[in-house]
PDB file of N, CA and C in Angstrom:
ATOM      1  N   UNK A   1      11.758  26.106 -17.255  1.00  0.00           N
ATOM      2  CA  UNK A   1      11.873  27.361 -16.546  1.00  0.00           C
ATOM      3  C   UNK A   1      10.825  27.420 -15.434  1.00  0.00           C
ATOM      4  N   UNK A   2      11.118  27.674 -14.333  1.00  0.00           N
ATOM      5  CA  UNK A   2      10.480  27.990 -13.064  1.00  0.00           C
ATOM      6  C   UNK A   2       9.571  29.167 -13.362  1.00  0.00           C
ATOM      7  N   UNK A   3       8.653  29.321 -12.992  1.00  0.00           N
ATOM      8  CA  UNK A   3       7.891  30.759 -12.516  1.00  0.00           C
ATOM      9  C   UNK A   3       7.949  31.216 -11.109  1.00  0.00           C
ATOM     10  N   UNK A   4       8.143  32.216 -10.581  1.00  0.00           N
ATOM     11  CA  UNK A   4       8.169  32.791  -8.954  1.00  0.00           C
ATOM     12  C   UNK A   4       6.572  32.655  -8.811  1.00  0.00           C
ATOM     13  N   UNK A   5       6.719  32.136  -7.246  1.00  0.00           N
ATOM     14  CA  UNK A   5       5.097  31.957  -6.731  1.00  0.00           C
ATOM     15  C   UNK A   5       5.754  32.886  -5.643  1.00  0.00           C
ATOM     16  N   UNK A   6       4.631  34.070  -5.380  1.00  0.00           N
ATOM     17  CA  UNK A   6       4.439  35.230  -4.884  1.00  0.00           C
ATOM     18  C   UNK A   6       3.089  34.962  -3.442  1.00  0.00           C
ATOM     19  N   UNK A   7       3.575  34.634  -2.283  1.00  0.00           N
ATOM     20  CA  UNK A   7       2.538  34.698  -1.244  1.00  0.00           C
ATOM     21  C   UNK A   7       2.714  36.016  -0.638  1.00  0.00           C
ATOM     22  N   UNK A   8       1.513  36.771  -0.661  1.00  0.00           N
ATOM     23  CA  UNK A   8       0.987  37.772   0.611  1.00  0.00           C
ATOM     24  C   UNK A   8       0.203  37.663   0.905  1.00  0.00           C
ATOM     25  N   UNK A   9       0.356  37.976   2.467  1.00  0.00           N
ATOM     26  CA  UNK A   9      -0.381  38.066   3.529  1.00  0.00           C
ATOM     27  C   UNK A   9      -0.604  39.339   4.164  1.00  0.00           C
ATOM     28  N   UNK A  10      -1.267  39.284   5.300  1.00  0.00           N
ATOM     29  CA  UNK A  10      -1.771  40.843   6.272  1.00  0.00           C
ATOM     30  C   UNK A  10      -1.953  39.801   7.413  1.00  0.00           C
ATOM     31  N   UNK A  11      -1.540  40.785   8.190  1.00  0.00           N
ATOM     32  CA  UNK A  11      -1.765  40.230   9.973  1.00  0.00           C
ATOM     33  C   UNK A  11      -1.780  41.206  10.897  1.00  0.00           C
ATOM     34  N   UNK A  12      -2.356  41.186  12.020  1.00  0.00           N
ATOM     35  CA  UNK A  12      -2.351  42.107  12.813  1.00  0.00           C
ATOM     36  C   UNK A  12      -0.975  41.879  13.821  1.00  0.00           C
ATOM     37  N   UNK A  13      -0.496  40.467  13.447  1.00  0.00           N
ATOM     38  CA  UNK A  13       0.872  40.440  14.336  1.00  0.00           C
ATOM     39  C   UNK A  13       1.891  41.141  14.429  1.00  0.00           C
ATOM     40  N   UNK A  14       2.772  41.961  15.653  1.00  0.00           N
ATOM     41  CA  UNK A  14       3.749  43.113  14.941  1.00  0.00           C
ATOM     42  C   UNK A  14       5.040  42.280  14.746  1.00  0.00           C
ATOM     43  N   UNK A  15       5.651  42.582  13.576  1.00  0.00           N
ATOM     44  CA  UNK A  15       7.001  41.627  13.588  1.00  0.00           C
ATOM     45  C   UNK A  15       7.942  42.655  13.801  1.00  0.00           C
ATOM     46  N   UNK A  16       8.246  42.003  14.968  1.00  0.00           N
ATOM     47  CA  UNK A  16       9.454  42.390  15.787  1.00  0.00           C
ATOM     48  C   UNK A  16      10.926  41.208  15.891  1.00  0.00           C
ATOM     49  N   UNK A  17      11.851  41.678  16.570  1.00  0.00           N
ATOM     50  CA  UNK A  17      12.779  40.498  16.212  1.00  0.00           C
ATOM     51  C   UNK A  17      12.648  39.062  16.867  1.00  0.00           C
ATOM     52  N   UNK A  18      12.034  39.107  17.661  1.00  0.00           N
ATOM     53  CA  UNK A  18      11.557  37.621  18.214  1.00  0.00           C
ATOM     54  C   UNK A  18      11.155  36.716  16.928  1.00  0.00           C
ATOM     55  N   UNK A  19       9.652  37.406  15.696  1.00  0.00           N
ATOM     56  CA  UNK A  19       8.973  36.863  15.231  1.00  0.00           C
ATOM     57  C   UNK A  19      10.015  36.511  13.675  1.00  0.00           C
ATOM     58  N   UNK A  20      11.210  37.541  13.748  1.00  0.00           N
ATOM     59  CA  UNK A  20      12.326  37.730  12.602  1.00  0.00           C
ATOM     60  C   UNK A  20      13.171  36.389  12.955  1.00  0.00           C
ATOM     61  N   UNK A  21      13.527  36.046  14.049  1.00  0.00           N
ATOM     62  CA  UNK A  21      14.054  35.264  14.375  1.00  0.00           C
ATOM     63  C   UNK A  21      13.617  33.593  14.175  1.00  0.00           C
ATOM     64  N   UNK A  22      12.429  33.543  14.775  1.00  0.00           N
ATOM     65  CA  UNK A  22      11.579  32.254  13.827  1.00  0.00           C
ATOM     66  C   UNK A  22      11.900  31.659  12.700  1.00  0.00           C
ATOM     67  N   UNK A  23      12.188  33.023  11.724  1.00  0.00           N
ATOM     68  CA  UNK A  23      11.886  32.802  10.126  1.00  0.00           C
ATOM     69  C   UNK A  23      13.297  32.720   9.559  1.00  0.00           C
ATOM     70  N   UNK A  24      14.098  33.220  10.171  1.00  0.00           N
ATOM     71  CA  UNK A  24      15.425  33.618   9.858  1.00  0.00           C
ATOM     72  C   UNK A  24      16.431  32.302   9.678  1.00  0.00           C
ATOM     73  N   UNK A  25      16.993  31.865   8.433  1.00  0.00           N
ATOM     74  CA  UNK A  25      17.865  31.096   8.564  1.00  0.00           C
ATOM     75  C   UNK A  25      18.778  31.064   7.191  1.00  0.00           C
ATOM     76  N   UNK A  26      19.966  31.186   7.919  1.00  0.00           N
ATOM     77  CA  UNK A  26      21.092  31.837   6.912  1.00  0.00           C
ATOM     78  C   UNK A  26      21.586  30.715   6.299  1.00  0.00           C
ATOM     79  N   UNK A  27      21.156  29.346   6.700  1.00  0.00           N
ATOM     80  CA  UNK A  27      22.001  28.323   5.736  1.00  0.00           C
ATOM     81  C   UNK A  27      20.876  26.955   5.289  1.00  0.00           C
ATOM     82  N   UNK A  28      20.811  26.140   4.607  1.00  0.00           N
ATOM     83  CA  UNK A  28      20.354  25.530   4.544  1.00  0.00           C
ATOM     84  C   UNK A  28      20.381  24.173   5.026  1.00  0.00           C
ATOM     85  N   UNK A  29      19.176  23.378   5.153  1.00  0.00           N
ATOM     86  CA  UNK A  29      18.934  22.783   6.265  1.00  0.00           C
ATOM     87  C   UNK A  29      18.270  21.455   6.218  1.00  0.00           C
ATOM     88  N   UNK A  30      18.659  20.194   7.272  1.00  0.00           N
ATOM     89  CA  UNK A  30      17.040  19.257   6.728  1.00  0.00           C
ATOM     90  C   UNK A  30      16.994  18.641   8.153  1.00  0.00           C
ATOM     91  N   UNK A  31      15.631  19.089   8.851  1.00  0.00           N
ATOM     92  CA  UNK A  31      15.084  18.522  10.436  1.00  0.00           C
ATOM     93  C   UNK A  31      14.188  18.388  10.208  1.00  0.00           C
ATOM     94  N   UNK A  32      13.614  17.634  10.661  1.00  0.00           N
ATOM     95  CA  UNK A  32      12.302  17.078  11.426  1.00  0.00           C
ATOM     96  C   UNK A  32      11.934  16.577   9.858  1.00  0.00           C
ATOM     97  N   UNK A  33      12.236  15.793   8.914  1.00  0.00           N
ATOM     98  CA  UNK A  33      11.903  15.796   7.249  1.00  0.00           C
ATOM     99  C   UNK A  33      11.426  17.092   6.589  1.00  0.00           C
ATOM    100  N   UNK A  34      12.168  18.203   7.532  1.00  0.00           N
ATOM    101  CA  UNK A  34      11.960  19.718   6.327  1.00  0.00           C
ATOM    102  C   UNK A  34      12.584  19.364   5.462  1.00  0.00           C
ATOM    103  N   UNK A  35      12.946  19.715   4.202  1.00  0.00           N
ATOM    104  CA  UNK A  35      14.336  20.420   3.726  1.00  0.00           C
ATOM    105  C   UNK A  35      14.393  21.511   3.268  1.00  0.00           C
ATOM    106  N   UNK A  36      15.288  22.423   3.960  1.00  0.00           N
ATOM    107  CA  UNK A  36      15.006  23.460   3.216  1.00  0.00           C
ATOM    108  C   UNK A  36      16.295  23.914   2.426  1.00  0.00           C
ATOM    109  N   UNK A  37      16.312  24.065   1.267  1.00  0.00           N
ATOM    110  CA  UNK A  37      17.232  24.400   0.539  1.00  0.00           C
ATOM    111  C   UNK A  37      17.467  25.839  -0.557  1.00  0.00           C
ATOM    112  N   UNK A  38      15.510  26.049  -0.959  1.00  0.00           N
ATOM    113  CA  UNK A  38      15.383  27.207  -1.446  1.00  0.00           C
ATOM    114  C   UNK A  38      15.080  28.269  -0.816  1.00  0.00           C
ATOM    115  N   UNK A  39      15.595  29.503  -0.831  1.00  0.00           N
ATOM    116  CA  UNK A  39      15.352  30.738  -0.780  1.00  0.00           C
ATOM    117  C   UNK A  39      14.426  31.648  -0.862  1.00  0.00           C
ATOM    118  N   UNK A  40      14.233  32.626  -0.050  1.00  0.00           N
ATOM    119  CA  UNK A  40      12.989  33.416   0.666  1.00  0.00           C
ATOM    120  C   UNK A  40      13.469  34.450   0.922  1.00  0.00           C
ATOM    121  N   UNK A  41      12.491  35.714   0.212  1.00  0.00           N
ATOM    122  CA  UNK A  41      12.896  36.818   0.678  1.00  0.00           C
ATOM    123  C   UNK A  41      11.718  37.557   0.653  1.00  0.00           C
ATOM    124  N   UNK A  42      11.831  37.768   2.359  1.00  0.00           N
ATOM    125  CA  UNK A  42      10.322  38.781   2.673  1.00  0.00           C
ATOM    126  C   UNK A  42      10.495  39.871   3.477  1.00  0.00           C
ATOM    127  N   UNK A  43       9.706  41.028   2.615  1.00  0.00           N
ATOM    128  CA  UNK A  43      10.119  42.434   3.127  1.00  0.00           C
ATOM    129  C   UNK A  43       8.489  42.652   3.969  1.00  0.00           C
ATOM    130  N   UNK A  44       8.978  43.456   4.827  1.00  0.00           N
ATOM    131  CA  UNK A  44       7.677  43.452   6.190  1.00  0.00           C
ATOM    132  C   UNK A  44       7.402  45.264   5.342  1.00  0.00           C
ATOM    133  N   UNK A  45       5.709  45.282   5.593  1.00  0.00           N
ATOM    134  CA  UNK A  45       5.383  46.563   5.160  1.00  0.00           C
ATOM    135  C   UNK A  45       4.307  47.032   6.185  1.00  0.00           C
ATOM    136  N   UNK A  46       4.779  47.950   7.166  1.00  0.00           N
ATOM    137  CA  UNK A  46       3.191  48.444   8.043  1.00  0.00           C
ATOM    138  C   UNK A  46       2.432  49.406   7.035  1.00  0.00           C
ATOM    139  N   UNK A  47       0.861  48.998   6.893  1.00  0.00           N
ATOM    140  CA  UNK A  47       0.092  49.234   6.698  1.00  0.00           C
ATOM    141  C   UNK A  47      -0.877  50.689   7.088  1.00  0.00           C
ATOM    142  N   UNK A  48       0.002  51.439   6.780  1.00  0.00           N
ATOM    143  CA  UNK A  48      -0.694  52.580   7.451  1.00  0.00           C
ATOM    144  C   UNK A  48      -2.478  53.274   7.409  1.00  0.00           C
ATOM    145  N   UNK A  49      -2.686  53.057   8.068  1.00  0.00           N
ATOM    146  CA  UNK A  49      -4.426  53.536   8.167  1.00  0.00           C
ATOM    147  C   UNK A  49      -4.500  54.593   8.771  1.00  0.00           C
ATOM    148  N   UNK A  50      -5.633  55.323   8.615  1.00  0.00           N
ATOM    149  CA  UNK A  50      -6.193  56.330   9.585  1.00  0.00           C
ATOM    150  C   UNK A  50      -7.041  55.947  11.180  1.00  0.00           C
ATOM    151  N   UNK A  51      -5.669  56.585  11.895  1.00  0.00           N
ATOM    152  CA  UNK A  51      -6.352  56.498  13.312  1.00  0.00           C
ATOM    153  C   UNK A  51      -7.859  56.610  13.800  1.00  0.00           C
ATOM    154  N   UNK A  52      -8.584  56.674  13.311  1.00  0.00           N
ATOM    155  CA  UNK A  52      -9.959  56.146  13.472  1.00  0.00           C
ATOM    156  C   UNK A  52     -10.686  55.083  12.950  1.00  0.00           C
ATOM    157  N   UNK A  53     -10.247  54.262  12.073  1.00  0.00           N
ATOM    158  CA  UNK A  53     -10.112  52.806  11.837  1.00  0.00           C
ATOM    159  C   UNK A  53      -9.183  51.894  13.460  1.00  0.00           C
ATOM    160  N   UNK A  54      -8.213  52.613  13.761  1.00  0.00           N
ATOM    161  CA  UNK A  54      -7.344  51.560  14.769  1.00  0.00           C
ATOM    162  C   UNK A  54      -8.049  51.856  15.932  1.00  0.00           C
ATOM    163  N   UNK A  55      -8.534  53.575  16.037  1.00  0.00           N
ATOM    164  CA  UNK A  55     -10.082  53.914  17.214  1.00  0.00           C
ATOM    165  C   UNK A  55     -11.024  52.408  17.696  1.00  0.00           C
ATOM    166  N   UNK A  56     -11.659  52.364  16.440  1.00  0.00           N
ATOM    167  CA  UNK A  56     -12.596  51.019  16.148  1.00  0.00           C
ATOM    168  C   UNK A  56     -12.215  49.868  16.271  1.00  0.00           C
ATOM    169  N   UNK A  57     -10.928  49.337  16.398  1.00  0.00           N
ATOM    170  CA  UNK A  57     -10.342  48.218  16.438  1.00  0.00           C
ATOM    171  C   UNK A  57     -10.257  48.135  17.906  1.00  0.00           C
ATOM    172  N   UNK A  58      -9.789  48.971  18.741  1.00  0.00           N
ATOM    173  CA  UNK A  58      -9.206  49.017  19.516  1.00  0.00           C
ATOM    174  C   UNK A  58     -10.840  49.125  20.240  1.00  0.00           C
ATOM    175  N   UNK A  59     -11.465  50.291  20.356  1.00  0.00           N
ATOM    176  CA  UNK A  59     -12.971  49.848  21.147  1.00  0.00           C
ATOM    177  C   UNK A  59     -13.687  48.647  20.895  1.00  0.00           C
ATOM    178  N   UNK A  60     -13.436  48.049  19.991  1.00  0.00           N
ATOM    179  CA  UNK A  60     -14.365  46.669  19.964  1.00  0.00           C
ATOM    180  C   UNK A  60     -13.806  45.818  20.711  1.00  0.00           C
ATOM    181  N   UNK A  61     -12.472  45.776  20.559  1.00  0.00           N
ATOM    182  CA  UNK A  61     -11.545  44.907  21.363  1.00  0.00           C
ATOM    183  C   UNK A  61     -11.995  44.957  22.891  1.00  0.00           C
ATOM    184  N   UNK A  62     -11.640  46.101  23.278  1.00  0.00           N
ATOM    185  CA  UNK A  62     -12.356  47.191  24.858  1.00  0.00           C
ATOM    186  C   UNK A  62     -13.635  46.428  25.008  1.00  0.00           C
ATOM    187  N   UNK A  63     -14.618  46.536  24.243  1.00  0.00           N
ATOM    188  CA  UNK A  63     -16.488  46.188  24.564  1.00  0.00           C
ATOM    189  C   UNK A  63     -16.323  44.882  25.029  1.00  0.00           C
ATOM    190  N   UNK A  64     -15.390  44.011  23.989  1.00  0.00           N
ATOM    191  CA  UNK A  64     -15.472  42.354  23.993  1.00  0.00           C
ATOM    192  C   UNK A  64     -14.312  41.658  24.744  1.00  0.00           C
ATOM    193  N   UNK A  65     -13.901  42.612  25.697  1.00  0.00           N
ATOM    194  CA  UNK A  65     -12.786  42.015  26.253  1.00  0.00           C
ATOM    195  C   UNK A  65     -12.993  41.787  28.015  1.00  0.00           C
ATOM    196  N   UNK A  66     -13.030  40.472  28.167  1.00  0.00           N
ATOM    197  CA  UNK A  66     -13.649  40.028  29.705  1.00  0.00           C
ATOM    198  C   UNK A  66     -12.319  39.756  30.488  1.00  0.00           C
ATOM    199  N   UNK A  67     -11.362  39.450  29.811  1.00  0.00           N
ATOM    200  CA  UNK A  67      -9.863  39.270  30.717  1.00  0.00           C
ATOM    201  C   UNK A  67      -9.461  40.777  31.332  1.00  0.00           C
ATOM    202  N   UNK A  68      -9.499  40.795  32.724  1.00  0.00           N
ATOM    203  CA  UNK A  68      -8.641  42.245  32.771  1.00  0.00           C
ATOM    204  C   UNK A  68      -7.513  42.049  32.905  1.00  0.00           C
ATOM    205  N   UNK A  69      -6.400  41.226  32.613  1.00  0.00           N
ATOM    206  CA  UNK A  69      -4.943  41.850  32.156  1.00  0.00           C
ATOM    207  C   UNK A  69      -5.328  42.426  31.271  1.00  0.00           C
ATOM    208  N   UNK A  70      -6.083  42.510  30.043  1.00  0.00           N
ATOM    209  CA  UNK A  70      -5.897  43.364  28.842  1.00  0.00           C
ATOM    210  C   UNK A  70      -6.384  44.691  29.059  1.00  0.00           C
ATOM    211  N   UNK A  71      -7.109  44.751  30.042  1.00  0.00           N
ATOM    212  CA  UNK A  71      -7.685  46.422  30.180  1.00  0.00           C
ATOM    213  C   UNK A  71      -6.427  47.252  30.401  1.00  0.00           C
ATOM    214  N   UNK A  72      -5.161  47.750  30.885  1.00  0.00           N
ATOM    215  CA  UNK A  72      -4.357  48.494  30.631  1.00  0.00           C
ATOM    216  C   UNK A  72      -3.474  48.555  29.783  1.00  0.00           C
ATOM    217  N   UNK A  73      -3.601  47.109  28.711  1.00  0.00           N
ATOM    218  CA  UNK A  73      -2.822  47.547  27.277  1.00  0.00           C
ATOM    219  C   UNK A  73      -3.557  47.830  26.299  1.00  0.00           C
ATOM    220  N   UNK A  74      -4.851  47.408  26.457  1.00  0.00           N
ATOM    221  CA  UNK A  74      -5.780  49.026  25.364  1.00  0.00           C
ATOM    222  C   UNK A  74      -5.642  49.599  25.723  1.00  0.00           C
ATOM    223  N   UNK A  75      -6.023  50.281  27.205  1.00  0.00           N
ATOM    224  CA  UNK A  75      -5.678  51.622  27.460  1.00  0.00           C
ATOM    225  C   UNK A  75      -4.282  52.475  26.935  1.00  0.00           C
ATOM    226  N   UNK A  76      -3.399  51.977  27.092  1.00  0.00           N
ATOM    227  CA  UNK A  76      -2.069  52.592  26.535  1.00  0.00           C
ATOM    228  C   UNK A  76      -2.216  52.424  25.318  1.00  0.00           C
ATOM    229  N   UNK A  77      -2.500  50.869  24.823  1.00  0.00           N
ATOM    230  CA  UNK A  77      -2.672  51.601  23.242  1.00  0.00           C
ATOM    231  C   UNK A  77      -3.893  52.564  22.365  1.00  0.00           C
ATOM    232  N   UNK A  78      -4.894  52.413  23.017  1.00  0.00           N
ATOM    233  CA  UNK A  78      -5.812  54.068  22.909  1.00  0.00           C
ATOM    234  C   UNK A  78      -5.244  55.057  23.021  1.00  0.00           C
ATOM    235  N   UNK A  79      -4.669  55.414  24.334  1.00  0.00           N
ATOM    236  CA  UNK A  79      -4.003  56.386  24.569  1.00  0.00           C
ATOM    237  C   UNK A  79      -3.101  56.971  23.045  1.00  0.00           C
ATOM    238  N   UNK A  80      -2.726  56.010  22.609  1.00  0.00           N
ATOM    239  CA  UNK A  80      -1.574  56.361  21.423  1.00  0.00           C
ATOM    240  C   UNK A  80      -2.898  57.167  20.068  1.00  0.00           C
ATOM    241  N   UNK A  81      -3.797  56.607  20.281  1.00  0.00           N
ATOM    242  CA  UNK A  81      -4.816  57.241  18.927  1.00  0.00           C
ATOM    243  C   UNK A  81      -5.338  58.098  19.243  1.00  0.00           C
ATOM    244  N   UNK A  82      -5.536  58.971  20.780  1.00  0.00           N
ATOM    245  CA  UNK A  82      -6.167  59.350  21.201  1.00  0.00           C
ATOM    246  C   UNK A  82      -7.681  59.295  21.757  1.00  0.00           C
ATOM    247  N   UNK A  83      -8.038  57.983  21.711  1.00  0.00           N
ATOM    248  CA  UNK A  83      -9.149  57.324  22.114  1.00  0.00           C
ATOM    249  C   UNK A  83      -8.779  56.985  23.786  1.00  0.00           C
ATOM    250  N   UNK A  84     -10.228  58.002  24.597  1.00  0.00           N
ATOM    251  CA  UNK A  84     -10.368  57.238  26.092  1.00  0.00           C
ATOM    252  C   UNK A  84     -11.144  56.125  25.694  1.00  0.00           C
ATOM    253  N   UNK A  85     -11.054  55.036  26.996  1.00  0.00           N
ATOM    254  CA  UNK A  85     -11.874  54.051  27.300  1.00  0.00           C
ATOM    255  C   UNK A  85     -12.254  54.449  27.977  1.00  0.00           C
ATOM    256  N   UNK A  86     -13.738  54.169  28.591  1.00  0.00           N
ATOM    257  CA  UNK A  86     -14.531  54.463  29.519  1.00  0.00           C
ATOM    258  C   UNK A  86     -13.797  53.563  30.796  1.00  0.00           C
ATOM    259  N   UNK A  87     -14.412  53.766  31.908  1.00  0.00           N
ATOM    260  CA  UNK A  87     -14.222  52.375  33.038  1.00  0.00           C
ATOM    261  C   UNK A  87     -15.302  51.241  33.344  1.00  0.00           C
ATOM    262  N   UNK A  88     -14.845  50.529  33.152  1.00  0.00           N
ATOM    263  CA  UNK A  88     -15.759  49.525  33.380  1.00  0.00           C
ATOM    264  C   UNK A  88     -16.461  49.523  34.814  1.00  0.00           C
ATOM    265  N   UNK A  89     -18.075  48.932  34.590  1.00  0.00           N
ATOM    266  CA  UNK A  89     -18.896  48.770  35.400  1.00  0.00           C
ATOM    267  C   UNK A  89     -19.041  47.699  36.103  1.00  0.00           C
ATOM    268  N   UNK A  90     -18.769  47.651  37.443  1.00  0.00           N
ATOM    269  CA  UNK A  90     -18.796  46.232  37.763  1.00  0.00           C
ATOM    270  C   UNK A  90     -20.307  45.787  37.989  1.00  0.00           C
TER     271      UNK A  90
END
């Protein structure tokens, strides 16, 4: 008799259908010396926290972030917690 082996994980990655699509395969298979033949079933769960935990995530990100493409997608995503960013000093 088999026992079920149970993996979880946490990620900050959002799975959306791009990342569904990766994982997704309705038949079984053998490439590259995969084989895949057994079965997988994984249910996605967001993690709900209090918006002042994602505050903190999101300003540290802001302090330590030297690329400015990313300065207007914290901003929008602050915006969503209600956290301003300051403007940066040149």
């Amino acid at each position: 008799m088999k026992t079920k082996k149970i993996v979880t994980l946490e990620t900050f990655s959002k799975i959306n259908n791009f990342v569904l699509r990766q994982i997704e395969s309705n038949q079984p298979s053998c490439f590259n010396g995969m084989v895949r033949v057994r079965k997988y079933r994984i249910t996605v769960e967001e993690i709900v926290e209090d918006d002042e935990v994602i505050r903190e995530r999101i300003q540290k990100l802001w302090d330590n972030c030297a690329n400015h493409h990313h300065w207007e997608p914290l901003k929008v995503a602050a915006k969503e917690v209600g956290l301003v960013l300051e403007r940066r000093r040149s």
